[in-house]
Every structure is written in C-alpha cells, then in structure tokens.
Protein backbone atom coordinates (compact mmCIF):
# COMPACT_ATOMS: atom_id res chain seq x y z
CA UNK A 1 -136.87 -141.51 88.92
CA UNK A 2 -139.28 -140.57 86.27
CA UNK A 3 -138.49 -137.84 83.55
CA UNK A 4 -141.15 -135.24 81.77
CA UNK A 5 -142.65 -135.70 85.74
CA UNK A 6 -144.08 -132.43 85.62
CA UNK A 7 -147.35 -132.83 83.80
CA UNK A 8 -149.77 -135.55 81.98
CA UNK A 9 -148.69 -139.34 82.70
CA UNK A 10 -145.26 -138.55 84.51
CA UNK A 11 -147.14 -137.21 87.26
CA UNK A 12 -149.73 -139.33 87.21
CA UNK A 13 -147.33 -142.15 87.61
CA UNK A 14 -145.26 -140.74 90.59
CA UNK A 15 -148.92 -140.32 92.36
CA UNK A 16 -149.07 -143.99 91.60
CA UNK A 17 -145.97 -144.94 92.71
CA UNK A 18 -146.15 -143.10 95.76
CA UNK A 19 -149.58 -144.46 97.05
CA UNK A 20 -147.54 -148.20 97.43
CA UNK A 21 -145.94 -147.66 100.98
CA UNK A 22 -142.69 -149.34 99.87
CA UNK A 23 -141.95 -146.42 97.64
CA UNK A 24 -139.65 -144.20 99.89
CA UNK A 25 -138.22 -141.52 97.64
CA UNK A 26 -139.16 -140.29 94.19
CA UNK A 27 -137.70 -137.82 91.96
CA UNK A 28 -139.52 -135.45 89.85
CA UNK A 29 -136.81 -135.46 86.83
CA UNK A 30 -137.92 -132.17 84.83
CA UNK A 31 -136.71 -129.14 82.69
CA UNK A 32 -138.61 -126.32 84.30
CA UNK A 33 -138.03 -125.76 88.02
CA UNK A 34 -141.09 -123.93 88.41
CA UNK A 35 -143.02 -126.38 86.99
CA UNK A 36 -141.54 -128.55 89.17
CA UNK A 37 -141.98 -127.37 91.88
CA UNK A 38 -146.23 -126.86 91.47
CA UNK A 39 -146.09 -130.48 90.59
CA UNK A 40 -144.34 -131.61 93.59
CA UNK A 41 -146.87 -129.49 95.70
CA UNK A 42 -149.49 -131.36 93.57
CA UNK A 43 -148.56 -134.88 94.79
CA UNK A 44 -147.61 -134.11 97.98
CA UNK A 45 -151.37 -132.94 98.62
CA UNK A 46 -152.71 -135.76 96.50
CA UNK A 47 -150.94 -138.78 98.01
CA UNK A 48 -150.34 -137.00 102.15
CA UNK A 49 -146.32 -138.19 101.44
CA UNK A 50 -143.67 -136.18 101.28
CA UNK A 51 -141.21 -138.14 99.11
CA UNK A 52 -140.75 -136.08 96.25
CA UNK A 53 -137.43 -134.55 95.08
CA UNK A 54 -136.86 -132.36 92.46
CA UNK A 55 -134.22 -133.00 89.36
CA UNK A 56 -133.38 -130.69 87.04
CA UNK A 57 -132.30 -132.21 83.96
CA UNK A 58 -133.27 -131.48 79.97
CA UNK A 59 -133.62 -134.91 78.17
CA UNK A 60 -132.76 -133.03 75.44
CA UNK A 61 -129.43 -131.96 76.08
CA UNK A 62 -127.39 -134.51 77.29
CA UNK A 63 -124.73 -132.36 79.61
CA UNK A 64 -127.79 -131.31 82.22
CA UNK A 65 -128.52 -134.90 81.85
CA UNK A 66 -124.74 -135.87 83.12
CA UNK A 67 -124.52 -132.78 85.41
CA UNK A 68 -128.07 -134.05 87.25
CA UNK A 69 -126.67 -137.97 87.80
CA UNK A 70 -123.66 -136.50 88.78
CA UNK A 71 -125.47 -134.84 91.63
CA UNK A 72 -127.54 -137.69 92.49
CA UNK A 73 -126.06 -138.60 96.05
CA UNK A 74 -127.73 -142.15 96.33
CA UNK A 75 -129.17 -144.32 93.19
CA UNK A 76 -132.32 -145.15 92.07
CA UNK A 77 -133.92 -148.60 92.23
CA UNK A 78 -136.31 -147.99 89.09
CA UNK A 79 -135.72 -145.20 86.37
CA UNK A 80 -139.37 -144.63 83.77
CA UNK A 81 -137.93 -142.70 80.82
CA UNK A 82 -141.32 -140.98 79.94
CA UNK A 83 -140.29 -137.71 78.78
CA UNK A 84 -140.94 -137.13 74.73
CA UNK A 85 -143.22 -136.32 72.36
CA UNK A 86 -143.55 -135.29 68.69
CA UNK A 87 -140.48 -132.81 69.16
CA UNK A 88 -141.30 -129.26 69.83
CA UNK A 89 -142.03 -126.47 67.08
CA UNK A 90 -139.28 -128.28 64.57
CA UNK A 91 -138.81 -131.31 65.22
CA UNK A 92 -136.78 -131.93 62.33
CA UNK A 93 -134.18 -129.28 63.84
CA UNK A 94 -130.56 -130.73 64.20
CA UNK A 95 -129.07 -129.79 67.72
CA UNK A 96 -125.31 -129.89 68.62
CA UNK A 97 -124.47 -133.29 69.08
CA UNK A 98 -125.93 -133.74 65.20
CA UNK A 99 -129.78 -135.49 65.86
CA UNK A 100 -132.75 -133.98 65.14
CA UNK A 101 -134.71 -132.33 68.14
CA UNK A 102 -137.71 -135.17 67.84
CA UNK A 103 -134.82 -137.97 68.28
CA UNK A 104 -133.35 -135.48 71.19
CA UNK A 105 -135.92 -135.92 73.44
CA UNK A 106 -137.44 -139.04 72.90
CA UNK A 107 -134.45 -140.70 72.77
CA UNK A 108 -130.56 -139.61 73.03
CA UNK A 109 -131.27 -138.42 76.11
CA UNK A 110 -132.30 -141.06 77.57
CA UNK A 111 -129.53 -143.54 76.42
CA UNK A 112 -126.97 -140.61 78.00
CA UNK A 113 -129.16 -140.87 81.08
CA UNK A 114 -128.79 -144.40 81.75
CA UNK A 115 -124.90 -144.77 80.22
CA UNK A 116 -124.46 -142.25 83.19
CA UNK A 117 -126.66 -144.34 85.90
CA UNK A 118 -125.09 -147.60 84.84
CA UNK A 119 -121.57 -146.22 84.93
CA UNK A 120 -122.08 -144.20 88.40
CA UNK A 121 -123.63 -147.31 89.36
CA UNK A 122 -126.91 -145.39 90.49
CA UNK A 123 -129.24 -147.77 89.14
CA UNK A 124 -130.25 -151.13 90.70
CA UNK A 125 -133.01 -153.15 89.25
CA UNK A 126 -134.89 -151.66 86.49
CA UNK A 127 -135.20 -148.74 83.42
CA UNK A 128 -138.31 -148.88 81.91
CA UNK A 129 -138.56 -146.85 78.44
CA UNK A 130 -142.03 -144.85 77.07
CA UNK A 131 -142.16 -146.80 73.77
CA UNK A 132 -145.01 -146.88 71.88
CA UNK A 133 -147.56 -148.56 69.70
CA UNK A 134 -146.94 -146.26 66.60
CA UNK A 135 -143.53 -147.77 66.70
CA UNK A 136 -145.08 -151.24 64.87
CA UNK A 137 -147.76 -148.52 63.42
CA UNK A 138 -151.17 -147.91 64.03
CA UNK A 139 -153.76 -148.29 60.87
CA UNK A 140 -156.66 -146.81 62.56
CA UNK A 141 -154.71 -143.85 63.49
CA UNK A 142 -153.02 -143.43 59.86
CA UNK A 143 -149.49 -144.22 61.58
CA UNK A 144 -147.43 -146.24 58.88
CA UNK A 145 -145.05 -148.92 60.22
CA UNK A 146 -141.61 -147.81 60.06
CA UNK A 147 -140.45 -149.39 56.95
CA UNK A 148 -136.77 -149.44 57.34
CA UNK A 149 -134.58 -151.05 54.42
CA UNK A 150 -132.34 -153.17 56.15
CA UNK A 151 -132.10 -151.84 59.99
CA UNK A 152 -128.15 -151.18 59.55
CA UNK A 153 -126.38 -148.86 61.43
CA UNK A 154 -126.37 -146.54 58.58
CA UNK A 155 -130.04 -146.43 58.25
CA UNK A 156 -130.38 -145.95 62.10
CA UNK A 157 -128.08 -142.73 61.68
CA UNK A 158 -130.39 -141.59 58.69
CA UNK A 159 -133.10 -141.75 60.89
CA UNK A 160 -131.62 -139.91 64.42
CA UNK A 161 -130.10 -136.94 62.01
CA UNK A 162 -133.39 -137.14 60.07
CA UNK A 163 -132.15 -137.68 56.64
CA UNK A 164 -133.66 -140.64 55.74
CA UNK A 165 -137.42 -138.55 55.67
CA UNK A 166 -135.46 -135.41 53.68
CA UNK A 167 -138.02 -133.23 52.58
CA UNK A 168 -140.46 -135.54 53.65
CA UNK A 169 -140.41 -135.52 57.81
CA UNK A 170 -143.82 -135.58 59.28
CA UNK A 171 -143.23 -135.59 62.86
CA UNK A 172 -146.01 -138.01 63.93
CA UNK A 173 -144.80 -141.02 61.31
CA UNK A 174 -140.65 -139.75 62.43
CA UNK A 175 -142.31 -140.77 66.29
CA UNK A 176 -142.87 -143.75 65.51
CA UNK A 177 -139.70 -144.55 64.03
CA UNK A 178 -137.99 -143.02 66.89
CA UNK A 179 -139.75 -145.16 69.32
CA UNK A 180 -138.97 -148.30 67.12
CA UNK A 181 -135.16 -147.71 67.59
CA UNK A 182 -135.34 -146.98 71.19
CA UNK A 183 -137.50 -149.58 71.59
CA UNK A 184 -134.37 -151.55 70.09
CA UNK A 185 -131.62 -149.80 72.00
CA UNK A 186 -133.63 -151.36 75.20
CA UNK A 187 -133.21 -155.19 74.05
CA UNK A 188 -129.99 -154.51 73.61
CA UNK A 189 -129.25 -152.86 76.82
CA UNK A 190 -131.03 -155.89 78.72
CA UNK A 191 -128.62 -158.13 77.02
CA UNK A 192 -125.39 -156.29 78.07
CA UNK A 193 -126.71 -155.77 81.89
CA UNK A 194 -128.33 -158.53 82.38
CA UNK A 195 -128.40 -157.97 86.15
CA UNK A 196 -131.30 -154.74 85.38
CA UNK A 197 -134.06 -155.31 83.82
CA UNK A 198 -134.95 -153.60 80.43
CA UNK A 199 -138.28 -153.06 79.82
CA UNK A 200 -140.21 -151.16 76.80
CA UNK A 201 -143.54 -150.55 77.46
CA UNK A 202 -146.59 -148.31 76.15
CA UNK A 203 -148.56 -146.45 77.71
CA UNK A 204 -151.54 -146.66 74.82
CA UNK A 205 -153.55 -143.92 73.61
CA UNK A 206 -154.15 -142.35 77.06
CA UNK A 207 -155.80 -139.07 77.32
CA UNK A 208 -154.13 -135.86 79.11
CA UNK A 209 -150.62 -136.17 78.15
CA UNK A 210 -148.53 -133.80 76.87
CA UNK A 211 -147.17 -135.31 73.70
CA UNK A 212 -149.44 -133.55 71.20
CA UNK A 213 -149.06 -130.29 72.70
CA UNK A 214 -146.43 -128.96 69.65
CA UNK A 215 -148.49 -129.94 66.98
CA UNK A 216 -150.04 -127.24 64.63
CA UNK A 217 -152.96 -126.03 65.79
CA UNK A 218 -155.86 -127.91 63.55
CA UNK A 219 -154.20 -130.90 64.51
CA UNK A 220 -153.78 -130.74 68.24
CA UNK A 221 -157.01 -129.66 68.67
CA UNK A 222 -158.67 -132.45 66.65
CA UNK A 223 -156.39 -135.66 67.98
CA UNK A 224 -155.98 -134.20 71.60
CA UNK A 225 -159.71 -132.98 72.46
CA UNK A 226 -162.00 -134.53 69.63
CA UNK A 227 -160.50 -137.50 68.42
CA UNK A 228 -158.69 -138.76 71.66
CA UNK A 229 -161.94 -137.85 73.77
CA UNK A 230 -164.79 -138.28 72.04
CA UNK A 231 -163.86 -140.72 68.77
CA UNK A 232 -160.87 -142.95 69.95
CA UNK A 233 -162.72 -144.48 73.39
CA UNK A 234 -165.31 -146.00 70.57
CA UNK A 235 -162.99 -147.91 68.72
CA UNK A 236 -160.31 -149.07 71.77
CA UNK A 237 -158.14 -146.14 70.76
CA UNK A 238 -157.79 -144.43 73.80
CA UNK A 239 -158.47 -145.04 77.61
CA UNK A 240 -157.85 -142.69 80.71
CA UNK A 241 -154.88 -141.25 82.01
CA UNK A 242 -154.61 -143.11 85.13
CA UNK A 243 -154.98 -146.04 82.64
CA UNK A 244 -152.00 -145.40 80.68
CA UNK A 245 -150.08 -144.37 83.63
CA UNK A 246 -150.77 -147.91 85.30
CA UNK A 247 -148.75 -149.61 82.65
CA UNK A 248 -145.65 -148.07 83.77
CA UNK A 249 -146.52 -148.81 87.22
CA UNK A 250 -146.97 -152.17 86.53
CA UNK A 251 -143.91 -152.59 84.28
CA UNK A 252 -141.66 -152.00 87.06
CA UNK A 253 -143.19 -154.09 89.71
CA UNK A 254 -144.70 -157.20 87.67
CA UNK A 255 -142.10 -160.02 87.68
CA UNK A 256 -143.93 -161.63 84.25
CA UNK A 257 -142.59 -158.81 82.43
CA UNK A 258 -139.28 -160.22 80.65
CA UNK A 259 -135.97 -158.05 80.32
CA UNK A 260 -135.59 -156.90 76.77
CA UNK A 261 -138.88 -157.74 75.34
CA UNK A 262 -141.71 -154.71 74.18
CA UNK A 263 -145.01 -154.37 75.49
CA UNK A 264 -148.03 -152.72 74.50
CA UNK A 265 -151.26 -153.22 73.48
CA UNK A 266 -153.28 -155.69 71.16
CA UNK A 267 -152.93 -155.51 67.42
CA UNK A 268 -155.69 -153.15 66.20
CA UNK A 269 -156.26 -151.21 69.83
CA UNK A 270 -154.24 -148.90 71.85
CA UNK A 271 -156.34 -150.06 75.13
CA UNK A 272 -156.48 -153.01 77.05
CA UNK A 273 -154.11 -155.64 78.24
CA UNK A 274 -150.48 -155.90 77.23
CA UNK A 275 -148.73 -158.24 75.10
CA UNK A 276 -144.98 -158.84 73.44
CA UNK A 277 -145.12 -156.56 70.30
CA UNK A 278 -142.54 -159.75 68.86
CA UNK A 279 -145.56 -161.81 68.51
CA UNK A 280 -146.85 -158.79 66.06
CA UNK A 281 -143.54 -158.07 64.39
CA UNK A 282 -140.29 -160.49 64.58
CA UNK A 283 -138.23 -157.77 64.03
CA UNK A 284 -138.44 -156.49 67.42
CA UNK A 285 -136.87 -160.18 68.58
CA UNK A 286 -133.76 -159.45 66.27
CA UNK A 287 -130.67 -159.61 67.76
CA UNK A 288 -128.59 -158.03 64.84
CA UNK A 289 -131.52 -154.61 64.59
CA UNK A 290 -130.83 -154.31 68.15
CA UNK A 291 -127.38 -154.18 68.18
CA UNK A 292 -127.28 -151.75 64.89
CA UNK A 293 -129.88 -149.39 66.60
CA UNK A 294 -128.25 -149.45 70.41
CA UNK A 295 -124.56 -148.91 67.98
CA UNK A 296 -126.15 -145.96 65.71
CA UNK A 297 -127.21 -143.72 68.47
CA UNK A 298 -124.64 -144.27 70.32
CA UNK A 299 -122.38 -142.50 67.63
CA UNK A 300 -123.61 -139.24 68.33
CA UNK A 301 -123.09 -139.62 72.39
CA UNK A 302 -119.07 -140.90 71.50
C-alpha cells in the first residue's frame, strides 16, 4: 500500500514495485478517485500488470483513514507512507482533531493509519515512513535544524498544534520539524512491534514530486523548476525521480536496513547513497525523544 499514489514519487514507486514479479497486488491509497483512477490506467500501461487497486482514503482526516482499513478485506505485506508535503494553502490551519493541517498530512494520519493496520492485524512485515533530510536540516537549502528545547511531550504538542512557531510558522522550516517527530514516532513503533519492521527513509531532493506544489507562487516556481532542475543537480541537491523513488523500493526489500533507525542521504547532499541520520545527529538514537514524540501525537488520535 502506498499513500499520495496518485502523482510524483507514489506512482513512480508502485511502477517500481510492480515491475518485481513477486509483487501480486498493490493499492493506489489516494484522496481523489478520479485521480486515481488515471493513475491506475497509467501503470497498468506502463508495467503490462494489472495489480492495481484503488483506496480511497484522506491522510488528512483520520476517519476515511479508519473507514478505508476497515474495508481492506486482506492485509498488506508492506505499507510506504509517502503522502505529505508543505501543507496545502495554510498550513498552519488547525483541523478538528486540534493539529495543524501541515502536521495532518504528513503525519497524524499516518500514525491513525498504521494504529488501524496493526490493530486489524492487516500488516505483516514492514511500514516504511517518507521522512526527510530537512528533518536534521539542510544548510545549502537554508533549512534550519529543528532546534527543539528539550524534546518533551509538551514541546512535541507545541509543535503538531503549531504553537511553538506562533506568529512565526514558515511552512518549509515547520516540514522539517514535522518529519523529525515522525521520524521519531517510527523508532518508537519498531520498538513496540518488533515483529514489523520500522523504517524512515528519504527520498532526497528528487525532482517531479508534488510536495512544493502549495507554495506561493515565486517560490514554487524557483525551488520546483529552477532551483531543483537546473541549480540543485550541480551541487548533489537533487537527482531524478525514479532516483528518489528507488529508495523506498529498496527500503522495503533490503534486509541491511535496521528496524527503527533513519535513512537518508550524506551530510551536505540530498543525492547519493544512504546512511543512518544517528551517525549525523544522536538525537535520532534517543530512546526518551522517541517515546515523547510517538506519546505527543498520539494525544490528539485518543
């Protein structure tokens, strides 16, 4: 199962997926039916396999994520939690369980979606989550490291209802703390199932995706089609879509990835080959963040 599926790396990762033989079913986990459908079209073309099934779920609003494993009549041997981005037209919107819209759907709605796997018991060997390099910060790009005061559980919640930035919430620097606490959330996951593996993994700065699609206009046009094009590719900044998509690909089937642990790319590139982000930043390796993050957004699920 792979959510945002529609568009950008999602799809490019379920034509991945379904070019390895021993893939037998994969489902398109999206918002828009429409759009779901085109994209299943898509693959089926592109790969000659007709393995695709549509999900309709929003990762943003955690009941159509409930109602859409409720429906699911078999489970799933490998869930990619790709859907995000920098949160729509205001991302620092609160929505009705009490986060803000950027934390929504990069994040609650994924924990909701594999509580409801896990307690179904629709999911069998492995969730990998879309984390990303901005979450230990990215100097070249102008992405700070989240600089968190002491990683309680009150900080956390400062962060998912967005009152720790208050008049201050720039969506792409609130990403990357977003990412850092999911990233979190996962670690702790993988030690409280330890029969699934939990892996976070980036997919780098990969061109085509969808992620920079809600940002003002200047912007999006500068990072998406000058910067991530043209600019980024000089310095190791960016690489290709099927690139990016890759590393989910191989995060699911690559034994030498370790439960709990965060890849992504070297320290100063967002291309290349993998490596444990603990070995950039310990705090990633801390038991006691991990538990405070998985606890904090949890409180707006119970």
């Amino acid at each position: 199962m792979i959510t945002g599926a529609n568009a950008g790396i999602g799809k490019e990762t379920a034509r991945q997926l379904a070019l390895n033989k021993n893939t037998k079913t994969i489902y398109l986990a999206c918002r828009n039916l429409e759009k779901a459908k085109i994209a299943k079209e898509d693959l089926t073309k592109a790969t000659g396999r007709n393995i695709f099934k549509i999900i309709i779920m929003d990762i943003s609003k955690p009941k159509t994520v409930k109602n859409a494993v409720a429906s699911l009549t078999e489970s799933v041997d490998a869930l990619i939690m790709n859907a995000g981005g920098t949160g729509g037209k205001h991302p620092e919107k609160i929505n009705d369980t009490g986060v803000t819209a950027i934390t929504a759907s990069n994040l609650l709605g994924h924990v909701v979606l594999v509580d409801e796997l896990i307690k179904h018991q629709k999911l069998n060997n492995v969730a990998l989550f879309a984390s990303s390099e901005a979450a230990r910060g990215v100097k070249q790009t102008g992405m700070k490291r989240p600089k968190l005061d002491n990683n309680s559980v009150d900080e956390f919640i400062s962060i998912f209802n967005g009152e720790k930035f208050k008049n201050n919430f720039d969506a792409m620097q609130v990403y990357g703390w977003i990412k850092y606490a999911g990233t979190l959330w996962m670690s702790s996951m993988a030690r409280k199932n330890p029969d699934i593996k939990f892996i976070s993994m980036s997919p780098g700065g990969t061109r085509g995706t969808q992620g920079m699609d809600d940002l003002p206009f200047i912007q999006r046009i500068f990072l998406k089609h000058i910067g991530m094009k043209l600019i980024m590719p000089l310095f190791g900044l960016s690489h290709s879509l099927e690139s990016g998509a890759k590393r989910f690909v191989d995060g699911i089937d690559n034994d030498e990835f370790k439960s709990g642990a965060f890849y992504a790319s070297k320290e100063n590139v967002l291309t290349g080959k993998v490596i444990d982000q603990s070995f950039i930043w310990k705090d990633f390796n801390n038991p006691l963040f991990q538990k405070n993050a998985d606890e904090a957004i949890h409180n707006f699920i119970n």
